[in-house]
Protein backbone atom coordinates (compact mmCIF):
# COMPACT_ATOMS: atom_id res chain seq x y z
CA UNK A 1 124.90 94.70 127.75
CA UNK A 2 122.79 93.17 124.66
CA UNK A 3 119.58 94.37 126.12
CA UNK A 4 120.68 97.70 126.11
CA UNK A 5 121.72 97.63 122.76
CA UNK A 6 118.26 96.36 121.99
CA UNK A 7 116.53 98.83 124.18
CA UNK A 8 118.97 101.52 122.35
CA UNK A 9 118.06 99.77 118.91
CA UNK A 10 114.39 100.25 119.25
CA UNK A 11 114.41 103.76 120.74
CA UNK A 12 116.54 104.46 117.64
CA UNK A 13 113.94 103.29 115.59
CA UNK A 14 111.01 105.19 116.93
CA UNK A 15 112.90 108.66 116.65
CA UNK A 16 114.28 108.15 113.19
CA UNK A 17 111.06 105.64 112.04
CA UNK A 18 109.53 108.72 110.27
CA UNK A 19 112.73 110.25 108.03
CA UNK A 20 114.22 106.40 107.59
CA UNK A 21 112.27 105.24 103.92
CA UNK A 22 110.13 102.32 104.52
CA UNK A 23 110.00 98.91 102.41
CA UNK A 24 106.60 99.08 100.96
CA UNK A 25 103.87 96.25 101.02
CA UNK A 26 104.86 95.62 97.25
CA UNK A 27 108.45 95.30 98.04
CA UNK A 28 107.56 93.12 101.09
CA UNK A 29 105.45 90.41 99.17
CA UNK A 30 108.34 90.03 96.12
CA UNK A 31 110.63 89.59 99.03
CA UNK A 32 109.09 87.12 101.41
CA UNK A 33 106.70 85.74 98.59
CA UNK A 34 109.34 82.49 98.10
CA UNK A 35 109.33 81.89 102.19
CA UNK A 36 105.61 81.36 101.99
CA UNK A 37 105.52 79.32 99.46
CA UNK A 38 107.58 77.04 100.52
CA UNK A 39 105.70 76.71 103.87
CA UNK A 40 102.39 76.21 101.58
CA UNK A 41 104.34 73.33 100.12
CA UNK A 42 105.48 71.68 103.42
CA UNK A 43 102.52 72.27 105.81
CA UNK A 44 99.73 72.93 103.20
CA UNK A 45 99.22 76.68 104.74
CA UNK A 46 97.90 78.83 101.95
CA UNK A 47 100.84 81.25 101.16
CA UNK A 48 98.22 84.15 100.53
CA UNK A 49 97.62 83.60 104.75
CA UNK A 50 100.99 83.58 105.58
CA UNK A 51 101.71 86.79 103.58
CA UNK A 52 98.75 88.55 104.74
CA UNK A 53 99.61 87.74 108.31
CA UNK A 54 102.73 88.89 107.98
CA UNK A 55 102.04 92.14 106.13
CA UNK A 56 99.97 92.94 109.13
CA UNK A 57 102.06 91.86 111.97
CA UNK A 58 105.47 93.31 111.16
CA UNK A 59 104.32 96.37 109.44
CA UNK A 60 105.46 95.06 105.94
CA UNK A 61 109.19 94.58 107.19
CA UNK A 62 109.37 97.69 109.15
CA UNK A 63 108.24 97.06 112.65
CA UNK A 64 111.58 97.60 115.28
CA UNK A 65 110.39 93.38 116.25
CA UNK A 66 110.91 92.40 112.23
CA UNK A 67 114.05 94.53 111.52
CA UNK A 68 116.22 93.54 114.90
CA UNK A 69 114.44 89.80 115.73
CA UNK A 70 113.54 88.77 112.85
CA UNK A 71 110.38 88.18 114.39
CA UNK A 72 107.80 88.56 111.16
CA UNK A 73 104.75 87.82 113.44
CA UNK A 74 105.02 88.84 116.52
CA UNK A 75 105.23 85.67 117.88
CA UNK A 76 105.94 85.86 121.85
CA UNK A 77 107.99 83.37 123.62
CA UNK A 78 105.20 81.46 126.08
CA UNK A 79 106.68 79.04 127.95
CA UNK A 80 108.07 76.67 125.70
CA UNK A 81 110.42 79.14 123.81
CA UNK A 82 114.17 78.55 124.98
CA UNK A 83 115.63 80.40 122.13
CA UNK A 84 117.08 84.25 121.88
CA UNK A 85 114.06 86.99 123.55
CA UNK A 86 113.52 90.37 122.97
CA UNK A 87 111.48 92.70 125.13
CA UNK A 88 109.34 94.87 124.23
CA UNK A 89 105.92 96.73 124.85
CA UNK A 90 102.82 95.31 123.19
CA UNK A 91 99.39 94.64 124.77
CA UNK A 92 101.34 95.41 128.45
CA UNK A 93 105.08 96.66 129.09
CA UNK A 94 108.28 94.74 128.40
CA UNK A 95 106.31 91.88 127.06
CA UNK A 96 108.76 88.65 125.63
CA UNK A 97 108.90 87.95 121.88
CA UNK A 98 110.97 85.41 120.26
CA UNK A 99 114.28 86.19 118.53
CA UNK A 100 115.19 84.04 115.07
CA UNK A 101 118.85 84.07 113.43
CA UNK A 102 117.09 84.37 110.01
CA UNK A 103 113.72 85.28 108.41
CA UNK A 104 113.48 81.89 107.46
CA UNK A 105 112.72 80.42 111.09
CA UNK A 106 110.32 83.08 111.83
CA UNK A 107 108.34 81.68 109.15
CA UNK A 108 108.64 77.99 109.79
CA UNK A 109 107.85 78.44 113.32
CA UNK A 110 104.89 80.31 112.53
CA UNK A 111 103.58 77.65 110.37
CA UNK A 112 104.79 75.10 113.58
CA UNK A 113 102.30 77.26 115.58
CA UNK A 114 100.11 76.74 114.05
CA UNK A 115 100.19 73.36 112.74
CA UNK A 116 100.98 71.50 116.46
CA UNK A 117 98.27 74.12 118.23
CA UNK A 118 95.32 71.90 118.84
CA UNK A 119 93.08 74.53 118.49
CA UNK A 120 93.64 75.58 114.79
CA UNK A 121 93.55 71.93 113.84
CA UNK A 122 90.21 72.24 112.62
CA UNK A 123 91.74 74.88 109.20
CA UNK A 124 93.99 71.88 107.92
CA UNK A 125 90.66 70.27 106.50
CA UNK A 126 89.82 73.74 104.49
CA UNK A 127 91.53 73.71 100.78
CA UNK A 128 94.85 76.07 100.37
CA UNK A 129 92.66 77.66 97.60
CA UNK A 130 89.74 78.77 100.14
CA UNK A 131 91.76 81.85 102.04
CA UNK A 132 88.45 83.10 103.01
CA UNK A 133 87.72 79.97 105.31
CA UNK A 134 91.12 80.05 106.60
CA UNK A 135 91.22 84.04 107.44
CA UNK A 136 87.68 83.55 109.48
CA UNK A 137 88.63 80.28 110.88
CA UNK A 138 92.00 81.79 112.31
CA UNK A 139 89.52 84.61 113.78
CA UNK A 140 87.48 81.93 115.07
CA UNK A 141 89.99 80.06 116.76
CA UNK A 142 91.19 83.29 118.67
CA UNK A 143 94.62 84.27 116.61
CA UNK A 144 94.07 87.67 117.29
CA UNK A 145 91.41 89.15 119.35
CA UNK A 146 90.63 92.51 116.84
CA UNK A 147 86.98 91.46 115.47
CA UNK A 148 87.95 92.72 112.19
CA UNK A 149 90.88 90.87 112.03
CA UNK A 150 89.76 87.81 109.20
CA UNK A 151 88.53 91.23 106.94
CA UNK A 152 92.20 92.58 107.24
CA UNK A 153 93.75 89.87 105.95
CA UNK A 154 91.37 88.95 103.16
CA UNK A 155 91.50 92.95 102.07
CA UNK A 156 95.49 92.70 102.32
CA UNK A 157 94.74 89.12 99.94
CA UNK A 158 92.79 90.42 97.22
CA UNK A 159 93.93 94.23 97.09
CA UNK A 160 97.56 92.35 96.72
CA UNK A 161 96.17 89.59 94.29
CA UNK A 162 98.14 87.60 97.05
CA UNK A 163 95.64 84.28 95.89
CA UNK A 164 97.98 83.78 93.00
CA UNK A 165 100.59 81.83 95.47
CA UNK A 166 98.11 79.64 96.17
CA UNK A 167 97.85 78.39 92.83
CA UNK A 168 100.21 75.16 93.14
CA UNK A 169 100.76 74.25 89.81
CA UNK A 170 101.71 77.98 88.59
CA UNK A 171 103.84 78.79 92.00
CA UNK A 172 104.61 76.24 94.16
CA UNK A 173 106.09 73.71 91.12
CA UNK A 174 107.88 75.90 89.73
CA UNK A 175 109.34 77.47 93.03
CA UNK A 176 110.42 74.07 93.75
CA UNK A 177 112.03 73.36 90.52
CA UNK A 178 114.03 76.08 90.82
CA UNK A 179 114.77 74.66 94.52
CA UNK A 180 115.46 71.29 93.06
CA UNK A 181 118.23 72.86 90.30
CA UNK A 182 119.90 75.23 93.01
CA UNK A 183 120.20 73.48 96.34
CA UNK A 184 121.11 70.01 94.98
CA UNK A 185 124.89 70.23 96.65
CA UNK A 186 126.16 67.34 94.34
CA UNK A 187 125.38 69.42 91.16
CA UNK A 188 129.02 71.27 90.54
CA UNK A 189 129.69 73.44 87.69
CA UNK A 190 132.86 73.41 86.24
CA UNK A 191 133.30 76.62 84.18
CA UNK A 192 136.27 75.79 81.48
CA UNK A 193 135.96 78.11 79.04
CA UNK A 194 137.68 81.15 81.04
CA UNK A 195 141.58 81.77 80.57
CA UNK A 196 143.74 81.31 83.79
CA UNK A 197 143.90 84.85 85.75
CA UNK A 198 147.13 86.81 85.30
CA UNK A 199 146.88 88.74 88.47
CA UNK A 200 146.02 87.77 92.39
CA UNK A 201 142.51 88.61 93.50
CA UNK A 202 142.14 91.58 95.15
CA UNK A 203 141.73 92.08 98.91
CA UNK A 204 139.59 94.40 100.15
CA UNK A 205 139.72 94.49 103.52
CA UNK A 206 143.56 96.01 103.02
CA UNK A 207 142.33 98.72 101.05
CA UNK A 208 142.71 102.06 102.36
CA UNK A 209 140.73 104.21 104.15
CA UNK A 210 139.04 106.80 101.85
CA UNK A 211 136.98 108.69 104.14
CA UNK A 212 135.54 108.78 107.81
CA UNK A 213 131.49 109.00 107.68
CA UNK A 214 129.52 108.69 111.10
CA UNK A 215 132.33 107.83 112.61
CA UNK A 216 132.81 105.00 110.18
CA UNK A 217 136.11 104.30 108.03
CA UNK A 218 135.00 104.26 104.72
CA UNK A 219 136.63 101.82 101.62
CA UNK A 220 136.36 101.49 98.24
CA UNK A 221 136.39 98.51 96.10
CA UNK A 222 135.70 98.48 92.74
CA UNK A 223 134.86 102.30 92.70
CA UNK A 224 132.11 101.20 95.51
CA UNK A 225 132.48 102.07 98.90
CA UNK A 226 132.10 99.66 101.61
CA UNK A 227 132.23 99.55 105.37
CA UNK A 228 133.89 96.26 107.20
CA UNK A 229 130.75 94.59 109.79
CA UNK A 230 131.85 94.98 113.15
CA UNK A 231 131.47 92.71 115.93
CA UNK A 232 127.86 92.76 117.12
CA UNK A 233 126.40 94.57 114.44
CA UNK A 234 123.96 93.88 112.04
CA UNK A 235 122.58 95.00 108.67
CA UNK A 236 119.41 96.91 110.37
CA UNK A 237 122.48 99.21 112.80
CA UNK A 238 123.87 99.67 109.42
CA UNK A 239 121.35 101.22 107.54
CA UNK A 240 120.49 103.69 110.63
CA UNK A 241 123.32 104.46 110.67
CA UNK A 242 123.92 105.24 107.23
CA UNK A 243 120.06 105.99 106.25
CA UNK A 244 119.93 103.15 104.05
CA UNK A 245 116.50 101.34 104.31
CA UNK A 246 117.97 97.88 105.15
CA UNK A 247 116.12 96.31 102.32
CA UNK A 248 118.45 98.57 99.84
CA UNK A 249 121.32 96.86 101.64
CA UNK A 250 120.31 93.43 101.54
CA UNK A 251 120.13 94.78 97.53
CA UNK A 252 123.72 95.98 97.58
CA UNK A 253 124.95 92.65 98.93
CA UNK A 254 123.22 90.11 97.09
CA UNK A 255 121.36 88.79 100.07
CA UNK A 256 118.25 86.68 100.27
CA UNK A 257 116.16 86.95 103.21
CA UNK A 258 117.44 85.97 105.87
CA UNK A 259 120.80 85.77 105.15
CA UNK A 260 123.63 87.70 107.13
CA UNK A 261 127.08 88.49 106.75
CA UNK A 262 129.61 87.50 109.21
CA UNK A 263 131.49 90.19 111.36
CA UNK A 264 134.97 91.53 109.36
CA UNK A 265 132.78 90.68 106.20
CA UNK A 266 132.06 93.88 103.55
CA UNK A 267 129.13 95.79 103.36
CA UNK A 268 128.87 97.39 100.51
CA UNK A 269 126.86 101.26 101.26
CA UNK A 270 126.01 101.44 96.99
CA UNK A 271 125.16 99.18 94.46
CA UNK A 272 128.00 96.73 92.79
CA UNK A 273 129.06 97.26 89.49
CA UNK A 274 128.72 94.63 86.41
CA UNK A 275 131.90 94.31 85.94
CA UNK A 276 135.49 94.01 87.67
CA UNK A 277 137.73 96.62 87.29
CA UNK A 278 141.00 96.51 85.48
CA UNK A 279 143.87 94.35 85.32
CA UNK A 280 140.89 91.70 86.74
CA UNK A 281 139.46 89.45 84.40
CA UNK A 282 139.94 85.88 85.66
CA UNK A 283 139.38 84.79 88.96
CA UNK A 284 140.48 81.01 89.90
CA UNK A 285 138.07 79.95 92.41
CA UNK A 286 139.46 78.75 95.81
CA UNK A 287 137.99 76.27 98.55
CA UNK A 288 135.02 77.55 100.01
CA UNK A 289 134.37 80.25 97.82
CA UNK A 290 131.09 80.64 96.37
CA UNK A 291 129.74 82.91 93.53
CA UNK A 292 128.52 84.99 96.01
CA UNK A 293 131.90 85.62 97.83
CA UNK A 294 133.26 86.36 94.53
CA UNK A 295 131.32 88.83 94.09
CA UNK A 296 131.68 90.73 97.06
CA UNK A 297 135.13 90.35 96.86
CA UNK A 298 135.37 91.98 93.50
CA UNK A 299 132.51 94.41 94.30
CA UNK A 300 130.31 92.81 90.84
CA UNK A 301 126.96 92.08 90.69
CA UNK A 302 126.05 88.50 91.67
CA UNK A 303 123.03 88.34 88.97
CA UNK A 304 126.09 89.54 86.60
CA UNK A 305 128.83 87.56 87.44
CA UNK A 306 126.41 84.23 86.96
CA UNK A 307 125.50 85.96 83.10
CA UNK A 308 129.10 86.49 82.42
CA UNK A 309 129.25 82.36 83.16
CA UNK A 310 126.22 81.42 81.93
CA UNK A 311 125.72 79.91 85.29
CA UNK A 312 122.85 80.10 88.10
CA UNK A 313 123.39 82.38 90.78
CA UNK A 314 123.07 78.97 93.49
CA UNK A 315 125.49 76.71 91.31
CA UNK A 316 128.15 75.33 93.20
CA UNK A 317 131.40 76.32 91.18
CA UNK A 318 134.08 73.70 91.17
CA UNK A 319 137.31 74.71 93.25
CA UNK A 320 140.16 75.67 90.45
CA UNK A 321 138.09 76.53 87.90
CA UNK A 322 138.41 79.68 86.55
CA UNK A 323 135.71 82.19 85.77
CA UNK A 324 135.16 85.50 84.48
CA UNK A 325 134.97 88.50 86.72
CA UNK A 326 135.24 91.16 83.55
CA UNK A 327 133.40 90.46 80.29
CA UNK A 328 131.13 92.11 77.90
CA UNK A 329 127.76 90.05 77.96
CA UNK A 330 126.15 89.67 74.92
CA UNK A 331 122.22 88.81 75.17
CA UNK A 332 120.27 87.26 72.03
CA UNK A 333 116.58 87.53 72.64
């Protein structure tokens, strides 16, 4: 049954590829830009490679393989993949490509390609600043057999200024302090200053029905409507369905790349507002919750909700402290 939804997914794609808005190579690179990075940082692959390669390979985001495998290279399973497959026609019919839960591990294990493949050994010796070695050695060392494949990637490079991630000092440190401040777990805010709430949170999911669209029950939240994720779909069946470009959706929801949201979870189908709506103004935060489950539960920006408390979007908020979900931000400049 799931490789007929696939098949179904990527015949789908091909008739509606044309009217369905595309994510453009600018959008692409301020996406994924981070991802390469941080490979640069932990293998010593230029990021300006990485990006280039994967502009090319999944069509900037677009390609049926990116959107419903995450697969950003078209990396095909050989024989030592034992991880999720897709199928799909390439160089010959129904040809096996490698399925990754997020964008993430397409990116690591295309860096594990080719870091443990004997035959590109030879480009770790080249400096992360000299992406014209690296595009011709990868040519060289037969990663793709188009002749004019190392001038494809060092056009995409330059025409993208894509050499500026490879500047480690202006990039890479300051990616990683960012990394350092957001992902250390035992860093808890506790946010003090916010009254207790006078009201229970809302819930969602119990919210009426306020339309039927594509044979989808429509809610609102917040005065934005949402859908509830079913089992077995995912964001890319979601935005055919509602002719969202799934990038706009991973925009709606707060989402880096990558990231998912689990089945009975909201989807919200228009952007969040910046604040909660009446009698909400407090929210008390409970175990498990995050920022970013706050903020789909009261339909609010997540870049917002961290301004209202002068937090980072990535800080761990203590359990019972209180924060605020509706608040005039002031900015001084």
């Amino acid at each position: 049954m799931r490789k007929l939804g696939l098949f179904a997914v990527l015949v789908m794609l091909t008739i509606v590829g044309v009217a369905q808005k595309k994510m453009t190579r600018g959008e692409y690179i301020e996406v994924y830009a981070p991802l390469a990075v941080k490979e640069m940082q932990r293998t010593g692959i230029p990021a300006s490679i990485t990006l280039a390669q994967a502009c090319l390979e999944s069509n900037n985001g677009n390609s049926a393989l990116t959107l419903e495998a995450n697969n950003h290279f078209g990396i095909k399973c050989h024989t030592t993949w034992s991880g999720k497959k897709i199928y799909f026609d390439d160089d010959t019919k129904n040809e096996c490509f490698r399925v990754y839960p997020q964008a993430i591990d397409s990116y690591i294990d295309h860096s594990e390609f080719l870091k443990n493949g004997q035959r590109y050994s030879f480009l770790f010796s080249i400096p992360v600043s000299d992406y014209k070695s690296w595009a011709y050695g990868l040519q060289k060392a037969g990663y793709a057999t188009n002749p004019e494949y190392a001038q494809m990637l060092i056009r995409i490079i330059e025409d993208n200024e894509l050499y500026k991630f490879d500047n480690s000092e202006t990039y890479a440190i300051a990616l990683k302090t960012q990394e350092k401040i957001s992902a250390d777990n035992t860093k808890v805010v506790v946010v003090g200053s916010a009254p207790n709430p006078t009201v229970a949170p809302p819930v969602p999911t119990e919210n009426k029905s306020i339309k039927k669209k594509f044979g989808r029950e429509i809610y609102k939240n917040n005065g934005v409507e949402f859908i509830i994720l079913g089992e077995n779909e995912t964001m890319f069946l979601i935005s055919q369905k509602f002719s969202i470009p799934v990038w706009k959706l991973y925009i709606y929801n707060d989402l880096k790349p990558g990231q998912t949201i689990d089945p009975g979870g909201i989807v919200y189908i228009q952007p969040k507002k910046v604040r909660a709506e009446k009698p909400y103004f407090t929210h008390k935060v409970q175990k498990g919750e995050t920022l970013h489950s706050i903020s789909q539960l009261y339909g609010v920006s997540l870049q917002r909700l961290a301004k209202m408390n002068k937090v980072q979007p990535d800080n761990t908020i203590q359990e019972g402290s209180n924060i605020y979900v509706r608040k005039q931000v002031v900015q001084f400049e």
